[in-house]
Protein backbone atom coordinates (compact mmCIF):
# COMPACT_ATOMS: atom_id res chain seq x y z
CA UNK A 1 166.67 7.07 13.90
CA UNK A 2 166.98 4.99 17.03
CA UNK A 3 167.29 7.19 20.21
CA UNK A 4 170.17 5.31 22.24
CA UNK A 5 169.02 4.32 25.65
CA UNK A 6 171.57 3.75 27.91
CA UNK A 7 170.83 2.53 31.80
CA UNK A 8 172.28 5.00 34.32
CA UNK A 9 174.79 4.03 36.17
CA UNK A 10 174.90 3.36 39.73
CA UNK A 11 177.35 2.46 42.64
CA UNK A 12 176.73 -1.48 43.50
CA UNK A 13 174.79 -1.58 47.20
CA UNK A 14 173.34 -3.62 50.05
CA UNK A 15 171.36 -0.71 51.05
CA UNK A 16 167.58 -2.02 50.35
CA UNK A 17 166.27 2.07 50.20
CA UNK A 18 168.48 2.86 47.18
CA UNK A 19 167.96 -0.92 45.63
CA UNK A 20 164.24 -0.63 45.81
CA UNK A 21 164.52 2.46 44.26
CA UNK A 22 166.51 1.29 41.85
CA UNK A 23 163.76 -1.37 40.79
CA UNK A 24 161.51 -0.68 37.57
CA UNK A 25 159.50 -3.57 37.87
CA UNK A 26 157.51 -5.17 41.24
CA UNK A 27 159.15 -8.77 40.35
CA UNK A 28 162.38 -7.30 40.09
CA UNK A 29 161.44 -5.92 43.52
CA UNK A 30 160.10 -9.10 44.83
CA UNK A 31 163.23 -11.11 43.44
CA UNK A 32 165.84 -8.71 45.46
CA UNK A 33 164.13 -8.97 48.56
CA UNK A 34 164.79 -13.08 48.45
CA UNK A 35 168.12 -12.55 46.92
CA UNK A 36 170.43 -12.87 49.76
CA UNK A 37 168.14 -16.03 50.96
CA UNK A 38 168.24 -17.60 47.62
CA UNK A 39 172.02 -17.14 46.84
CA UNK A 40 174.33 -16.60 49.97
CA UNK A 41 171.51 -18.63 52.28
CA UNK A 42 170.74 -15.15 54.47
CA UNK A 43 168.16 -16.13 57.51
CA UNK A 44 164.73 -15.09 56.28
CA UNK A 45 164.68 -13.10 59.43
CA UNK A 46 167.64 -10.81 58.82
CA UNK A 47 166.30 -9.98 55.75
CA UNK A 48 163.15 -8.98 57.24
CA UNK A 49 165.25 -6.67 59.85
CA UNK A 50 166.76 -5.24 56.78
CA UNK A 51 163.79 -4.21 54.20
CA UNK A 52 160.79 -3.86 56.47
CA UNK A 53 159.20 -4.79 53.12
CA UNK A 54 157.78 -8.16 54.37
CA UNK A 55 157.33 -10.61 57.38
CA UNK A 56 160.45 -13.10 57.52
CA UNK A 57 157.20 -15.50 57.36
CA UNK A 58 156.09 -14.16 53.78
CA UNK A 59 160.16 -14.27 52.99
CA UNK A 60 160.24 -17.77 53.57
CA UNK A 61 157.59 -18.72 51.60
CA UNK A 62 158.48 -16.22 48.54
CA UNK A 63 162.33 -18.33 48.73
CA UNK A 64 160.41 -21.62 48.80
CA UNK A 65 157.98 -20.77 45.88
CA UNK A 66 161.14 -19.38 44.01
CA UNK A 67 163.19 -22.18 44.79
CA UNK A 68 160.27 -24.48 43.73
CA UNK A 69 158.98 -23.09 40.36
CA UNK A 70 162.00 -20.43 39.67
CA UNK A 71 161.56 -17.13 38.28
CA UNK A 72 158.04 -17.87 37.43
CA UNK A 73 157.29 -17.93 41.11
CA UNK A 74 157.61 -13.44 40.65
CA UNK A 75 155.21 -13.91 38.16
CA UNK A 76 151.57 -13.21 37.91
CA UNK A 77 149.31 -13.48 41.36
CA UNK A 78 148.88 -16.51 43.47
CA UNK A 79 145.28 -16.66 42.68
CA UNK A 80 145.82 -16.90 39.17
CA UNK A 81 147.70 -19.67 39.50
CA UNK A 82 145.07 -21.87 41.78
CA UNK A 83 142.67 -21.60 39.46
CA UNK A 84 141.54 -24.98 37.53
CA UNK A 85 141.71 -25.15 34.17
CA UNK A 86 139.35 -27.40 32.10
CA UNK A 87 140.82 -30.61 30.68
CA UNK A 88 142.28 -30.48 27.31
CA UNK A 89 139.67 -32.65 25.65
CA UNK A 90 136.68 -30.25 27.16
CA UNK A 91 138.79 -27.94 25.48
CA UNK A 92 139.02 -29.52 22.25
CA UNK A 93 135.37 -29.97 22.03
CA UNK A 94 134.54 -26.20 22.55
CA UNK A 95 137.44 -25.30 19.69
CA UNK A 96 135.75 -28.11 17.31
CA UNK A 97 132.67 -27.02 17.80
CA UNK A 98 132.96 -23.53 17.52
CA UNK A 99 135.02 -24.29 13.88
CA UNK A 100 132.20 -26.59 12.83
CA UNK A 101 128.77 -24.90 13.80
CA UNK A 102 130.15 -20.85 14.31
CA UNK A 103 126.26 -20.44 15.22
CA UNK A 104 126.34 -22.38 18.58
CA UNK A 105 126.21 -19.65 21.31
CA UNK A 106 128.08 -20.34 24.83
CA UNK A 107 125.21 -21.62 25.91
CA UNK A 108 124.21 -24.45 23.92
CA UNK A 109 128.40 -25.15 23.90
CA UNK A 110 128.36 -25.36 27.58
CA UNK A 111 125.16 -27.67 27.32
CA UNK A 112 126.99 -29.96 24.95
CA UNK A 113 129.66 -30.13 27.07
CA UNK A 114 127.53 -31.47 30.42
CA UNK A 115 126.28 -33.88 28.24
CA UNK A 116 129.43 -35.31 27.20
CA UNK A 117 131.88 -34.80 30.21
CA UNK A 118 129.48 -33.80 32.90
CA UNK A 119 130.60 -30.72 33.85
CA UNK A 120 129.95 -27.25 32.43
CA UNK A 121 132.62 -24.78 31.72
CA UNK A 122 131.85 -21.17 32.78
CA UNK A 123 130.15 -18.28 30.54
CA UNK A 124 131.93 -17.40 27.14
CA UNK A 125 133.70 -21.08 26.79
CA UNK A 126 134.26 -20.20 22.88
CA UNK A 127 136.39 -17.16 23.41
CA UNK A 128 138.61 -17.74 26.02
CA UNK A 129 139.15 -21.76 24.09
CA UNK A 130 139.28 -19.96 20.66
CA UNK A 131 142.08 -17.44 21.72
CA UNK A 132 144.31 -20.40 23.79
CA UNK A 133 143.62 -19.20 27.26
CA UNK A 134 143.25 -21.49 29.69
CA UNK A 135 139.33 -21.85 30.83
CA UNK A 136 138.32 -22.43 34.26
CA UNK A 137 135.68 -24.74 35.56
CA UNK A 138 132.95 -23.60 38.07
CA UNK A 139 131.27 -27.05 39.15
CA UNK A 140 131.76 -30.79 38.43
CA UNK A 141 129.39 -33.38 38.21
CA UNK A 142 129.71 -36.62 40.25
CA UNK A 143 128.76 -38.97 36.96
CA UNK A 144 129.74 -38.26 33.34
CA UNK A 145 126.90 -39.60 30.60
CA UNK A 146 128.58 -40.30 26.96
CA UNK A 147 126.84 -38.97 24.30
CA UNK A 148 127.65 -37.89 20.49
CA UNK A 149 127.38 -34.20 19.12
């Protein structure tokens, strides 16, 4: 049978020690140190008086990314997200042509793909396309040539 898994309770607090501790996941973390900024409008610089977890710089800019994109802002690294992604009709060549000729290797894709859009997706195009990740690009071409597969 199902074990029941109840959360322990605790006594509501302000105290960041005993709320950080309280935290099982880092955006939960990251989300109650911009709390107070987000909701009651707390100075980014009291904050930072109060945890010691951050600069009231970094605060700022983790309330403005929240306030911009929400709780996808606690999400995944800042990197990740300034990565380019390859157009979706680069994209739906490397799926099409994968489905259609299975033999192609990345490659003789990524050559196809110059040709047609003049640019070149990085290494293993099929894989990352096949499985609906997005796929990066690592140069671009100044001129595109139009040709037929």
């Amino acid at each position: 049978m199902a074990t029941d898994r109840r959360r322990r309770r605790a006594e509501p607090t302000d105290d960041w020690g005993q709320l950080e501790l309280l935290c099982g996941w880092p955006e939960q973390r990251d989300y109650e140190l911009i709390r107070p900024m987000v909701l009651f409008g707390s100075p980014a610089s009291e904050r930072a008086k109060e945890t010691g977890a951050a600069s009231e710089r970094s605060l700022q800019r983790r309330a403005a990314r929240f306030e911009a994109e929400g709780m996808e802002s606690l999400f995944g690294s800042e990197a990740a997200k300034k990565r380019k992604r390859l157009p979706p009709s680069v994209r739906r060549l490397i799926v099409d042509l994968k489905a259609e000729h299975p033999a192609l290797n990345p490659n003789e894709i990524a050559a196809i793909c110059y040709v047609r859009f003049g640019r070149r997706p990085i290494a293993r195009p099929s894989s990352a396309t096949s499985t609906g990740a997005p796929t990066s690009a690592t140069s671009r071409a100044s001129g595109s040539r139009a040709g037929s597969t």
